[in-house]
PDB file of N, CA and C in Angstrom:
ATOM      1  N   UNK A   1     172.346 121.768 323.568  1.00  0.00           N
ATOM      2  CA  UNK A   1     171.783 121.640 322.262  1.00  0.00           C
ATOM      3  C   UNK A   1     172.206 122.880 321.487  1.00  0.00           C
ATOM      4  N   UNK A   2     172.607 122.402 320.376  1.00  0.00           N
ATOM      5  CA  UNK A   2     173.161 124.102 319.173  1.00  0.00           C
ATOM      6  C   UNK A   2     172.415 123.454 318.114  1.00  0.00           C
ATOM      7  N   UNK A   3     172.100 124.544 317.376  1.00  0.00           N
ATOM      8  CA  UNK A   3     171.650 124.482 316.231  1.00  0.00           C
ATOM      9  C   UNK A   3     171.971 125.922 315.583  1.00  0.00           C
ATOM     10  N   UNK A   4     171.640 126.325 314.256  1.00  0.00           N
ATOM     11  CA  UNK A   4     171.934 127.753 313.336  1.00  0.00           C
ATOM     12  C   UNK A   4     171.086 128.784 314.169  1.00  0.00           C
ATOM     13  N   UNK A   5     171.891 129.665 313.337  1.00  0.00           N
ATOM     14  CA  UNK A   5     171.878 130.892 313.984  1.00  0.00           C
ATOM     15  C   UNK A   5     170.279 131.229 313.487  1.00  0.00           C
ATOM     16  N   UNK A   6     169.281 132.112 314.282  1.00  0.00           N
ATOM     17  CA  UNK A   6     167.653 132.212 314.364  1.00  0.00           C
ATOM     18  C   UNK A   6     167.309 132.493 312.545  1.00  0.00           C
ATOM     19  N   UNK A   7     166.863 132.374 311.664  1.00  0.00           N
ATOM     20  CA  UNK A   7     166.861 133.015 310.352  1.00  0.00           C
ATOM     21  C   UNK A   7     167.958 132.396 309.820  1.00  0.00           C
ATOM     22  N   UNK A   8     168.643 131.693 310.053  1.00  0.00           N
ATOM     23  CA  UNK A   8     170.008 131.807 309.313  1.00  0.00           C
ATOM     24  C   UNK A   8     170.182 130.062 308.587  1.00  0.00           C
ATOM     25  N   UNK A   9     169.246 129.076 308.547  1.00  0.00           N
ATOM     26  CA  UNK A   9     168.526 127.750 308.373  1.00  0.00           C
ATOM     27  C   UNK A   9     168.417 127.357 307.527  1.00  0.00           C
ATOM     28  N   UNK A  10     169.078 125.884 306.693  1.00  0.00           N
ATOM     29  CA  UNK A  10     168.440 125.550 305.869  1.00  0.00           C
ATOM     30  C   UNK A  10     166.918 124.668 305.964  1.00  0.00           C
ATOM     31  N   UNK A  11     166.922 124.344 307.166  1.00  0.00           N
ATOM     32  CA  UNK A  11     165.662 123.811 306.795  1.00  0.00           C
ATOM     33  C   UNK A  11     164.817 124.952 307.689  1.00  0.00           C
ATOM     34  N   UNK A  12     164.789 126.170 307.191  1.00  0.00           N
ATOM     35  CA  UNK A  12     163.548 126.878 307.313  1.00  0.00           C
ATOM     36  C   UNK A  12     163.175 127.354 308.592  1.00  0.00           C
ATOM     37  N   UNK A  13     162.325 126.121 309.421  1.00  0.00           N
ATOM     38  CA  UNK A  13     161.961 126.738 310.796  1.00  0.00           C
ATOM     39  C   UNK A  13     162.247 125.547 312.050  1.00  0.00           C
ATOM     40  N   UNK A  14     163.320 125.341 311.633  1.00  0.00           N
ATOM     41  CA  UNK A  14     163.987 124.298 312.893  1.00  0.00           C
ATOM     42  C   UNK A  14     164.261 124.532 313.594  1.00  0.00           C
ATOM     43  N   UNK A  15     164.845 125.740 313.590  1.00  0.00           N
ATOM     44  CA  UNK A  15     165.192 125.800 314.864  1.00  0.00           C
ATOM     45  C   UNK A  15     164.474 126.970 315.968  1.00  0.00           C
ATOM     46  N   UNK A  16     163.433 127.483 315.328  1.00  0.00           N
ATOM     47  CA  UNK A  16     162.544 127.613 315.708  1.00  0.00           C
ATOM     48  C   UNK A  16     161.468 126.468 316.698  1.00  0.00           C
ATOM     49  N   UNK A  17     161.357 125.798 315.896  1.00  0.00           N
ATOM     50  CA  UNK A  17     160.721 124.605 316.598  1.00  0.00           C
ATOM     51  C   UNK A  17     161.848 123.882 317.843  1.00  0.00           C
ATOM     52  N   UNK A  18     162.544 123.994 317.459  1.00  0.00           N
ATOM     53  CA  UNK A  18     163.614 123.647 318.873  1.00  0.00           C
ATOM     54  C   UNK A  18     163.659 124.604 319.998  1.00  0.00           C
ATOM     55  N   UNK A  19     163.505 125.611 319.610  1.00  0.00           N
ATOM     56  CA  UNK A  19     163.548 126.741 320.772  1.00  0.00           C
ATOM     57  C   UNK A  19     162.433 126.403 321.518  1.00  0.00           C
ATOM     58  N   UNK A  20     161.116 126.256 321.103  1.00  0.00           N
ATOM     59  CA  UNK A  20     159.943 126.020 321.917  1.00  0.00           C
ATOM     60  C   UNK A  20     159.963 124.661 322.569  1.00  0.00           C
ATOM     61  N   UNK A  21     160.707 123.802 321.790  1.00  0.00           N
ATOM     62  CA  UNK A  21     160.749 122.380 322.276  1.00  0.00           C
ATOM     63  C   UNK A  21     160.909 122.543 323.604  1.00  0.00           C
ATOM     64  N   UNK A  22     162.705 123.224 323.437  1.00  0.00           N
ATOM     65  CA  UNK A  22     163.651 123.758 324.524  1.00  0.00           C
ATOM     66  C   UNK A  22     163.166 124.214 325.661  1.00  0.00           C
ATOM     67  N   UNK A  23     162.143 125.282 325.127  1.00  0.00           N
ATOM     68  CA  UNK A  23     161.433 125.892 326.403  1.00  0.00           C
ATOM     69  C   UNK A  23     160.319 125.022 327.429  1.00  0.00           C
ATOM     70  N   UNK A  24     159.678 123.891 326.680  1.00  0.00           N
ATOM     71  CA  UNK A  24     158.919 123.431 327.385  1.00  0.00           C
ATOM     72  C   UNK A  24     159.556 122.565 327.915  1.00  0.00           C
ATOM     73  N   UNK A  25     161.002 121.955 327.754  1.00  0.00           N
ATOM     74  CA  UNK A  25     161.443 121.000 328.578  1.00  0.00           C
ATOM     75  C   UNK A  25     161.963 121.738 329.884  1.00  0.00           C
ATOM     76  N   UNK A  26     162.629 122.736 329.803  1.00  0.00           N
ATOM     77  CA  UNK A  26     163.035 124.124 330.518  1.00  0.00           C
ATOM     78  C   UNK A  26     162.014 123.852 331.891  1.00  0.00           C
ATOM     79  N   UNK A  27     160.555 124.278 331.443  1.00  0.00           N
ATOM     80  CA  UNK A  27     159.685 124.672 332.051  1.00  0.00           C
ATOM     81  C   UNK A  27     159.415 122.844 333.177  1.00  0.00           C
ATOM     82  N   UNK A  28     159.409 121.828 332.204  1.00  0.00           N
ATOM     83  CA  UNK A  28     159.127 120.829 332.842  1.00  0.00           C
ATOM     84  C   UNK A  28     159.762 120.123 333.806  1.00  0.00           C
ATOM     85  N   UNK A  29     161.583 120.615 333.733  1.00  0.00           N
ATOM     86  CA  UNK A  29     162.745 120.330 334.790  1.00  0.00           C
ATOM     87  C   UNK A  29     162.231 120.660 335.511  1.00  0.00           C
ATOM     88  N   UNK A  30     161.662 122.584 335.470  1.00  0.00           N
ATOM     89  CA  UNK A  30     161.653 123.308 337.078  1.00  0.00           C
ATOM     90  C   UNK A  30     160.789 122.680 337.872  1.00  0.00           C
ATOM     91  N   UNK A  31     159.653 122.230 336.787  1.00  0.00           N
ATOM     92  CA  UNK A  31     158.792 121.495 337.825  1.00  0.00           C
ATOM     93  C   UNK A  31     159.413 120.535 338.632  1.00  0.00           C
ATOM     94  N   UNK A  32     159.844 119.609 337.842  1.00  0.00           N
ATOM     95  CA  UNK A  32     160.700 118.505 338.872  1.00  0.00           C
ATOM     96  C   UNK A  32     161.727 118.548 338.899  1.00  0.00           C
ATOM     97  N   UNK A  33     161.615 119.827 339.690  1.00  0.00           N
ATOM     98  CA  UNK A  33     162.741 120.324 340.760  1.00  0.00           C
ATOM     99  C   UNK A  33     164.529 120.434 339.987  1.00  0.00           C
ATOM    100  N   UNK A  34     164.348 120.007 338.569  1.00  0.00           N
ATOM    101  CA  UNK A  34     165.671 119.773 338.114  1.00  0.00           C
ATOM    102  C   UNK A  34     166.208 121.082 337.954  1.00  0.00           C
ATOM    103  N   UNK A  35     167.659 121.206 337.941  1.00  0.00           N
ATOM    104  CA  UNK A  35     168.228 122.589 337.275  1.00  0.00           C
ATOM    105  C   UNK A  35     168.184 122.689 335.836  1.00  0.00           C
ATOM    106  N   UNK A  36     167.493 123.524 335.346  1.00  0.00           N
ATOM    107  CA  UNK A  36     166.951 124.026 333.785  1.00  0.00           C
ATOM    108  C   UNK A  36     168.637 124.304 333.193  1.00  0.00           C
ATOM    109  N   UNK A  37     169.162 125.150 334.108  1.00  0.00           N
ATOM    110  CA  UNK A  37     171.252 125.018 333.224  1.00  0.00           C
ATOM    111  C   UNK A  37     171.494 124.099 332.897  1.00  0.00           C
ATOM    112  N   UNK A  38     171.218 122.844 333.161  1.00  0.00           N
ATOM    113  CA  UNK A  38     171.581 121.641 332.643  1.00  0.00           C
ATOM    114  C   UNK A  38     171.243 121.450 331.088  1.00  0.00           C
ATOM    115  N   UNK A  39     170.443 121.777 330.800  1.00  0.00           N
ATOM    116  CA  UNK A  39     170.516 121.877 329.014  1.00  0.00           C
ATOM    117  C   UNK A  39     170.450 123.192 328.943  1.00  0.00           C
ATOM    118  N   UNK A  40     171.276 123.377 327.764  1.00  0.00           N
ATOM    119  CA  UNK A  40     171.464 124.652 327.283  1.00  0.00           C
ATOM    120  C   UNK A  40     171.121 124.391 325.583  1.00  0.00           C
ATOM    121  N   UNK A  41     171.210 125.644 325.177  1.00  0.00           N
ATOM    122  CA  UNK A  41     170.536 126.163 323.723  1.00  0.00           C
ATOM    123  C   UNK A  41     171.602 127.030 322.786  1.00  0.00           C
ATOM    124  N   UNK A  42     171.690 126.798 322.612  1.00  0.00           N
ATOM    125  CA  UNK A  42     173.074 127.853 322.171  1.00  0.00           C
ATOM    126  C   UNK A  42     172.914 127.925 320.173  1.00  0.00           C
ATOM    127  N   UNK A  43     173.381 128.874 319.508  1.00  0.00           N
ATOM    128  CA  UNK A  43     172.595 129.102 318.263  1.00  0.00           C
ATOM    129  C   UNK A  43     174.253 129.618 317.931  1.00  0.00           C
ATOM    130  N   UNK A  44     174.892 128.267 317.315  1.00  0.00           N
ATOM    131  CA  UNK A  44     176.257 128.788 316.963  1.00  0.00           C
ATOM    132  C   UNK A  44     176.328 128.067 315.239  1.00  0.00           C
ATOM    133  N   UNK A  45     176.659 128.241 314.524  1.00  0.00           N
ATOM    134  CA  UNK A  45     177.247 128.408 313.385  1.00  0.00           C
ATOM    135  C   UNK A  45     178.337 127.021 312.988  1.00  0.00           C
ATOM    136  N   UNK A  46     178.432 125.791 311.916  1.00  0.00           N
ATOM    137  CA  UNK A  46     179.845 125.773 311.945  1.00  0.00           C
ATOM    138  C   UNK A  46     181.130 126.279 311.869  1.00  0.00           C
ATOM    139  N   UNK A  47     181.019 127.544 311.572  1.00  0.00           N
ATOM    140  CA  UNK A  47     181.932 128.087 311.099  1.00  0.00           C
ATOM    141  C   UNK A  47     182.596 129.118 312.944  1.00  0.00           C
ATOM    142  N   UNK A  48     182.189 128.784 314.139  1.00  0.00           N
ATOM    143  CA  UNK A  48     181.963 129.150 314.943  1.00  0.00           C
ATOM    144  C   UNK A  48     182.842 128.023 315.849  1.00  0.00           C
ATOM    145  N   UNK A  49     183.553 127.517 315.781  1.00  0.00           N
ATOM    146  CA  UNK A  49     184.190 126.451 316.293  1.00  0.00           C
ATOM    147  C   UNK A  49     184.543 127.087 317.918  1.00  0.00           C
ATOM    148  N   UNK A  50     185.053 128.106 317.842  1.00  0.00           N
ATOM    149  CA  UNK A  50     185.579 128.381 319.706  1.00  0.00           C
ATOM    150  C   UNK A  50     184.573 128.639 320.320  1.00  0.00           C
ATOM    151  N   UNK A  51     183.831 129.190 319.888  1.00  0.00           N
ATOM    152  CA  UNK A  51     182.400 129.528 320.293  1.00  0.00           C
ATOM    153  C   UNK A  51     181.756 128.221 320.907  1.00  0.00           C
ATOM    154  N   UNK A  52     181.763 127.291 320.251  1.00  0.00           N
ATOM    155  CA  UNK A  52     181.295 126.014 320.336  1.00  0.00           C
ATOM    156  C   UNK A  52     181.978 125.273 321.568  1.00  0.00           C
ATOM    157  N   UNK A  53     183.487 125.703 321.577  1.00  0.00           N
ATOM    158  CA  UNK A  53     184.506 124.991 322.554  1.00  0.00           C
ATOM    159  C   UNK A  53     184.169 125.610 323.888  1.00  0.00           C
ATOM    160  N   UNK A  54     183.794 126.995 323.712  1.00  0.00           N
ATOM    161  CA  UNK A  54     183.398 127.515 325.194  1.00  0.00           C
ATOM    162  C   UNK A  54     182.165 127.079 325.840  1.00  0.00           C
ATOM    163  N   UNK A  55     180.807 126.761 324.821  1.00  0.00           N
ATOM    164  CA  UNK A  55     179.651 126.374 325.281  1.00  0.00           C
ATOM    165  C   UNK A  55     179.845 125.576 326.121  1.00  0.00           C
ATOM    166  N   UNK A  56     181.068 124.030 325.391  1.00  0.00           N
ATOM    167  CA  UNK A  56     180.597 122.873 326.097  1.00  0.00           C
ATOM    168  C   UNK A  56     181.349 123.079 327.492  1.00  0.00           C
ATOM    169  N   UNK A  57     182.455 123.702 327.518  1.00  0.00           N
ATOM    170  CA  UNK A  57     183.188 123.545 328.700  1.00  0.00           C
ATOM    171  C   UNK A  57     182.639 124.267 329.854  1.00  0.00           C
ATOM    172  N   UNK A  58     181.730 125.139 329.422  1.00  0.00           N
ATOM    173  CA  UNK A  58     180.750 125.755 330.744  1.00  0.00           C
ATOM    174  C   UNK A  58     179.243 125.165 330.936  1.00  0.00           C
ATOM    175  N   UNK A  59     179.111 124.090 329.723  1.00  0.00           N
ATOM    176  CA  UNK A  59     177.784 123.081 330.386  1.00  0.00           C
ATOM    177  C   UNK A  59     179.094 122.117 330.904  1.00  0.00           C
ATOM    178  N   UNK A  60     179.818 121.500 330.655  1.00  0.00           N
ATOM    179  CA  UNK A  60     181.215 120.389 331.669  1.00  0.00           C
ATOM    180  C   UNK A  60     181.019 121.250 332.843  1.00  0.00           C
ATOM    181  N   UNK A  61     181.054 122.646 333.392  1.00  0.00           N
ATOM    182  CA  UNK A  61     181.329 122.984 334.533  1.00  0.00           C
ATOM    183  C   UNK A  61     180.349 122.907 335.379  1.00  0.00           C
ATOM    184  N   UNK A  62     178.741 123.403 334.968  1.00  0.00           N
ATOM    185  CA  UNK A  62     177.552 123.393 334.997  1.00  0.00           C
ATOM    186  C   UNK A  62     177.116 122.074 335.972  1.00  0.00           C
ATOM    187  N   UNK A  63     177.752 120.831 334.634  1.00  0.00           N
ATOM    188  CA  UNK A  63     177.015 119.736 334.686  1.00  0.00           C
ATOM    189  C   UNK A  63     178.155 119.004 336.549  1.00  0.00           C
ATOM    190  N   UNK A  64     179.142 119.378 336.325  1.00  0.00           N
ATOM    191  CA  UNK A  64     180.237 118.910 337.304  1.00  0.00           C
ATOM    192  C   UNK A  64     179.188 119.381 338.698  1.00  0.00           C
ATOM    193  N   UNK A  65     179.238 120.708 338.782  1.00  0.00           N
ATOM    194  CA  UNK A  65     178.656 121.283 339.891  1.00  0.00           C
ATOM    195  C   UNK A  65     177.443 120.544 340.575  1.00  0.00           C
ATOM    196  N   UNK A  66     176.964 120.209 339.468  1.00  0.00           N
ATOM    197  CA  UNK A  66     175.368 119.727 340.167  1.00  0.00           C
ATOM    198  C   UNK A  66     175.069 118.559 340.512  1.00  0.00           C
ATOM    199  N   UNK A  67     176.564 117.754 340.201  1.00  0.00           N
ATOM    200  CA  UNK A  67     176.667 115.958 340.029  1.00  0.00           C
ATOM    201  C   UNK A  67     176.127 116.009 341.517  1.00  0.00           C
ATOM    202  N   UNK A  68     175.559 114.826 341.848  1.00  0.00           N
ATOM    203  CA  UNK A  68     175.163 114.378 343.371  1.00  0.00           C
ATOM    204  C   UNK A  68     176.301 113.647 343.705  1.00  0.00           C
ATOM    205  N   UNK A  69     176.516 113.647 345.069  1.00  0.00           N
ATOM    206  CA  UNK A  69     177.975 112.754 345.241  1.00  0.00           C
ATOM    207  C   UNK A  69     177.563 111.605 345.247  1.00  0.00           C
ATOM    208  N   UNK A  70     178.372 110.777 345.030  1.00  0.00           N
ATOM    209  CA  UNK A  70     178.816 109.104 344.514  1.00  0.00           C
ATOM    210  C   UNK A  70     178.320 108.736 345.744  1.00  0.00           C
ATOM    211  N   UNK A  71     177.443 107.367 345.620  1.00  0.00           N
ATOM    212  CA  UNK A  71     177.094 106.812 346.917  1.00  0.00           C
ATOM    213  C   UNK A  71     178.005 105.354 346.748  1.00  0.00           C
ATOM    214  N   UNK A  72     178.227 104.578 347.944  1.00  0.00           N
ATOM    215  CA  UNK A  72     178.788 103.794 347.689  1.00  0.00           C
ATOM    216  C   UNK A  72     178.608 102.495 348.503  1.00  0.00           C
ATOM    217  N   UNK A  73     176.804 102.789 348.306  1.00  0.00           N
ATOM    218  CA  UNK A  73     175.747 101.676 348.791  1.00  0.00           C
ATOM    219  C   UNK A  73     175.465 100.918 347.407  1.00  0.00           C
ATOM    220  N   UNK A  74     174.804  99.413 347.286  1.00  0.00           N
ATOM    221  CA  UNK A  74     174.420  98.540 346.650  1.00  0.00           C
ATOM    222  C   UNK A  74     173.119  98.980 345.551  1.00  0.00           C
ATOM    223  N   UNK A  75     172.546  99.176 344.537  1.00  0.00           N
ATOM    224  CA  UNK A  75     171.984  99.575 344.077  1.00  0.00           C
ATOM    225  C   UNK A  75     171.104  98.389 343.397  1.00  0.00           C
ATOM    226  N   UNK A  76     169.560  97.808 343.466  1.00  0.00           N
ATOM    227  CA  UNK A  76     168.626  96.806 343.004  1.00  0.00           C
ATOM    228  C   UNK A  76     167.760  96.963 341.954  1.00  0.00           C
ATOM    229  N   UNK A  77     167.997  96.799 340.716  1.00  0.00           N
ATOM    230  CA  UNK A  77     167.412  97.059 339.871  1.00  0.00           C
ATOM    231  C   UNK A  77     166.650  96.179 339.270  1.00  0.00           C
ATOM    232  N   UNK A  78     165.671  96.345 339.119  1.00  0.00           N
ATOM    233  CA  UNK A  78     164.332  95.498 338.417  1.00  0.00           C
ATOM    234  C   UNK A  78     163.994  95.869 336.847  1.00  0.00           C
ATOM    235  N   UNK A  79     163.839  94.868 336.093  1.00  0.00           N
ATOM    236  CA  UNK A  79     163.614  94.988 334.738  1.00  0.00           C
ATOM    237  C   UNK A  79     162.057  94.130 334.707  1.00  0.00           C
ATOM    238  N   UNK A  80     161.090  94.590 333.821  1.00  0.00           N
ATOM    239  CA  UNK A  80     160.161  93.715 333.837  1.00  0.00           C
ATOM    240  C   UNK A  80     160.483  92.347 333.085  1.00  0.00           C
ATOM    241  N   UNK A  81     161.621  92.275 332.041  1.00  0.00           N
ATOM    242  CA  UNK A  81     162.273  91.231 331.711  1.00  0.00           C
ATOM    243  C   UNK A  81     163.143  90.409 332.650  1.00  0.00           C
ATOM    244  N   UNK A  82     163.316  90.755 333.368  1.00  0.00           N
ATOM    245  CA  UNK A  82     163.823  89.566 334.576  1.00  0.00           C
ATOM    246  C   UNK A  82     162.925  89.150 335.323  1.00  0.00           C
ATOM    247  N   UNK A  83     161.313  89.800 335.597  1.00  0.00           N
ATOM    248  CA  UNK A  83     160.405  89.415 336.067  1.00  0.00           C
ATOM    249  C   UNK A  83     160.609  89.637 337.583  1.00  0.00           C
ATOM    250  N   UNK A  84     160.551  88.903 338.346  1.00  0.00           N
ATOM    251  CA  UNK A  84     160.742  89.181 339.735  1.00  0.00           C
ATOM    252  C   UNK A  84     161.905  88.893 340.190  1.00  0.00           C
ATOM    253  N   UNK A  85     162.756  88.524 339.675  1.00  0.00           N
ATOM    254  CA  UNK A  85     164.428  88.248 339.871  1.00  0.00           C
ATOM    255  C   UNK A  85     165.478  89.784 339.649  1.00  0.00           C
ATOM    256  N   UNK A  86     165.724  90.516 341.148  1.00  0.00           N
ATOM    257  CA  UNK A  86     166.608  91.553 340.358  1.00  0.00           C
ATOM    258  C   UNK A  86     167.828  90.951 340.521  1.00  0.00           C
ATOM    259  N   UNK A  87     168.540  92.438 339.582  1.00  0.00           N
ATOM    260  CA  UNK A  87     169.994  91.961 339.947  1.00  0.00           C
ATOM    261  C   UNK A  87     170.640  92.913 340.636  1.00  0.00           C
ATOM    262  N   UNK A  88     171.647  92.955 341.527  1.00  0.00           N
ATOM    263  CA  UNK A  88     172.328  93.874 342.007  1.00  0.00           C
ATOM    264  C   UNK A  88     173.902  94.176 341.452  1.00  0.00           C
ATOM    265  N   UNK A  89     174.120  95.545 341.670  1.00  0.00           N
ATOM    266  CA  UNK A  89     175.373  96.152 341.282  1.00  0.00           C
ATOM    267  C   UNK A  89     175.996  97.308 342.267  1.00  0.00           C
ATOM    268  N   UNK A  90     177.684  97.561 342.023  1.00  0.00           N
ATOM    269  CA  UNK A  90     177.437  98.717 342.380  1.00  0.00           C
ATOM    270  C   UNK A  90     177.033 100.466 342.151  1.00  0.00           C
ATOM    271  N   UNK A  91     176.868 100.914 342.872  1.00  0.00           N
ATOM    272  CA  UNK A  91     176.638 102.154 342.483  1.00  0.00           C
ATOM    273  C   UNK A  91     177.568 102.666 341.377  1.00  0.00           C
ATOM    274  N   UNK A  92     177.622 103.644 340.661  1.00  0.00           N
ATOM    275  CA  UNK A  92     178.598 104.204 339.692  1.00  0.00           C
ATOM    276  C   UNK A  92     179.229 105.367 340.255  1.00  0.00           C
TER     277      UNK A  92
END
């Protein structure tokens, strides 16, 4: 997630309010057990373009690292719109 630089806003206190958002989702991964690196916060500028190019390619590295490996068992998914009929697929 990017947004303007702290003070630097047109709408005032957005991104303020995102930072805390940020933090409580932060806080709610660790609980379940997720890695909090997985979203990041970053306070870049348009005018900031490489800046921007480096963020994503070290959440791409981030996000690569932590992938679970590919299973390549049958996967049963239930919709309450299919009712008691699932359907099966494979894994991705």
């Amino acid at each position: 997630m990017s947004g303007c630089h702290i003070n630097d806003c047109h709408y005032i206190n957005a991104n303020h309010q995102t930072e805390k958002r940020v933090k409580k989702v932060w806080k709610k991964m660790e609980r379940l057990g997720l890695d909090k690196n997985r979203l990041q916060l970053a306070w870049i500028s348009a005018a900031e373009g490489l800046q921007f190019t480096r963020k994503i390619k070290e959440l791409e590295e981030i996000l690569r690292a932590s992938r679970p490996p590919r299973s390549k068992t049958a996967v049963v998914c239930w919709s309450r719109q299919e009712g008691q009929e699932g359907r099966q697929r494979g894994a991705e």
